[in-house]
C-alpha atoms as a PDB file:
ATOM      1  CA  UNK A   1     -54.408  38.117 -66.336  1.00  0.00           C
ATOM      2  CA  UNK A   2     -53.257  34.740 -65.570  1.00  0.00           C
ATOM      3  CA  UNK A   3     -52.994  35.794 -61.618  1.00  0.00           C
ATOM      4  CA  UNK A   4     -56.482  36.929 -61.374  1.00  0.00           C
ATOM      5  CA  UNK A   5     -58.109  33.546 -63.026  1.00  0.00           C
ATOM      6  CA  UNK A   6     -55.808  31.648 -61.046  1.00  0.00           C
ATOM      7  CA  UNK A   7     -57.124  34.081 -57.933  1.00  0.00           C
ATOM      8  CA  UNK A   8     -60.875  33.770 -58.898  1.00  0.00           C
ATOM      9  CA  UNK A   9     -60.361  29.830 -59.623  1.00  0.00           C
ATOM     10  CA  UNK A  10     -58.929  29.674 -56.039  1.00  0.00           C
ATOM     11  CA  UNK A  11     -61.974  32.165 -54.328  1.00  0.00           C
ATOM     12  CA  UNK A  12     -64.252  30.421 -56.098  1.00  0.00           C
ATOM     13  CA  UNK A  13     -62.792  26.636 -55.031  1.00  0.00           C
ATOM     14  CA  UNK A  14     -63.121  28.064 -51.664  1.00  0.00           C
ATOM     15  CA  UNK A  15     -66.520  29.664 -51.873  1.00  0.00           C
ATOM     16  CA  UNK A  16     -68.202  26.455 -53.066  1.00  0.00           C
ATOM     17  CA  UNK A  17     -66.438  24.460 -50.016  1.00  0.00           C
ATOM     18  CA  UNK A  18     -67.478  26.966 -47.824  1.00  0.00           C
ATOM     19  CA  UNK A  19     -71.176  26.742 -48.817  1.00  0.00           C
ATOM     20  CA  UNK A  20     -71.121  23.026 -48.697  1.00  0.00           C
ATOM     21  CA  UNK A  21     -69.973  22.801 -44.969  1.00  0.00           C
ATOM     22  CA  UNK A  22     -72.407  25.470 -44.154  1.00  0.00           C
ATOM     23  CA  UNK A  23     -75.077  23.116 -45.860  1.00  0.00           C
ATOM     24  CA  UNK A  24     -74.391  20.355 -43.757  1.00  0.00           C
ATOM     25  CA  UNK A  25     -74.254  21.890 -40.988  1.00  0.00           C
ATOM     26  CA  UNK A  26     -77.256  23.023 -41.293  1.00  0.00           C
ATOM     27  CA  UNK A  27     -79.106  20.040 -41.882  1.00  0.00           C
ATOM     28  CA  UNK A  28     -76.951  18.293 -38.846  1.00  0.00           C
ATOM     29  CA  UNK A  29     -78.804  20.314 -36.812  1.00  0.00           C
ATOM     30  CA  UNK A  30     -82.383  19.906 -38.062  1.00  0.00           C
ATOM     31  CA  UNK A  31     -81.756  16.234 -38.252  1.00  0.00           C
ATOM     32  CA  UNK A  32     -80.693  16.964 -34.423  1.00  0.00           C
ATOM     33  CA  UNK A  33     -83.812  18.916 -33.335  1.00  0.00           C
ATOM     34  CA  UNK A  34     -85.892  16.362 -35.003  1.00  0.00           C
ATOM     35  CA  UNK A  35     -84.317  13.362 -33.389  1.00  0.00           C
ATOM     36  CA  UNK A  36     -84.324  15.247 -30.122  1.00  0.00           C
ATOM     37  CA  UNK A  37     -88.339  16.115 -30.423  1.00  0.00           C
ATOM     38  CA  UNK A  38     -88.739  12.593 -31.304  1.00  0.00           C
ATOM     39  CA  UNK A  39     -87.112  11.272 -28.327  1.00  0.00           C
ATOM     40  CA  UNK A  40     -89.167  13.595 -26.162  1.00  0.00           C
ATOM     41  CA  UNK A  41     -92.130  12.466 -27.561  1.00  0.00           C
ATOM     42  CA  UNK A  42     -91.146   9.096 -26.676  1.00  0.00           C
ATOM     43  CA  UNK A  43     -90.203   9.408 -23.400  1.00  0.00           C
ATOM     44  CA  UNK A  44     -93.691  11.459 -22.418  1.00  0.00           C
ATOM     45  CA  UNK A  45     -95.681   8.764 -24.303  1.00  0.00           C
ATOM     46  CA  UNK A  46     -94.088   6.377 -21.765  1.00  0.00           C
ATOM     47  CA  UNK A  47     -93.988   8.458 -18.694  1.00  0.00           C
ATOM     48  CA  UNK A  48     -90.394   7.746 -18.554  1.00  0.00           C
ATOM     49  CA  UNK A  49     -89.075  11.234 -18.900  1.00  0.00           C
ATOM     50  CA  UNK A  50     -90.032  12.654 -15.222  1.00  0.00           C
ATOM     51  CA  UNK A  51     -86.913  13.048 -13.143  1.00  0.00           C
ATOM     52  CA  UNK A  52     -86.548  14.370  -9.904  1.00  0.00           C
ATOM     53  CA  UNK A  53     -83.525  17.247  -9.951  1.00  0.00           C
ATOM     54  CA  UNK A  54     -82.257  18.754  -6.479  1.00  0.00           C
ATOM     55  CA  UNK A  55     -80.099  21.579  -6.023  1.00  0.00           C
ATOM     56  CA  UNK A  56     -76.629  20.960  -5.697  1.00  0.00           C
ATOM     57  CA  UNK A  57     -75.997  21.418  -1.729  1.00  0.00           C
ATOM     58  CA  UNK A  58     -79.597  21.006  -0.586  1.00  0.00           C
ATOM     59  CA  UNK A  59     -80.490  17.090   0.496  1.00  0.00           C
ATOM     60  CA  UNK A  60     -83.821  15.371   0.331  1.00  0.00           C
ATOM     61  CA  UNK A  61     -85.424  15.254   3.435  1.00  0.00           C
END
C-alpha cells in the first residue's frame, strides 16, 4: 500500500508539472501572436513594412 501512494504521490507530482509547462507554453505563444500582430500593425501604420524580396539567383535589372 505504501508503494502505490508513494507511486500516485510521484504521478501526481508529475502530472501537475506537466500541466504547468503546458500552461505556459501556451500563453508564450499568445503573448507571441499578439506582440507579432502588434508589430505588424505598426509597421503598416508607418509604411515601413514594404520590402522588396528577389529570388535567390535572379538579379535586379
Amino acid at each position: 500500500m505504501t508503494n502505490l501512494i508513494l507511486f500516485l504521490n510521484s504521478f501526481f507530482s508529475y502530472l501537475l508539472l506537466f500541466i504547468i509547462i503546458v500552461a505556459l507554453v501556451i500563453a508564450a505563444c499568445i503573448i507571441g501572436a499578439k506582440w507579432r500582430k502588434s508589430k505588424d500593425q505598426k509597421l503598416a501604420l508607418s509604411g515601413g513594412g514594404e520590402t522588396e524580396q528577389t529570388v535567390s539567383g535572379s538579379e535586379k535589372a
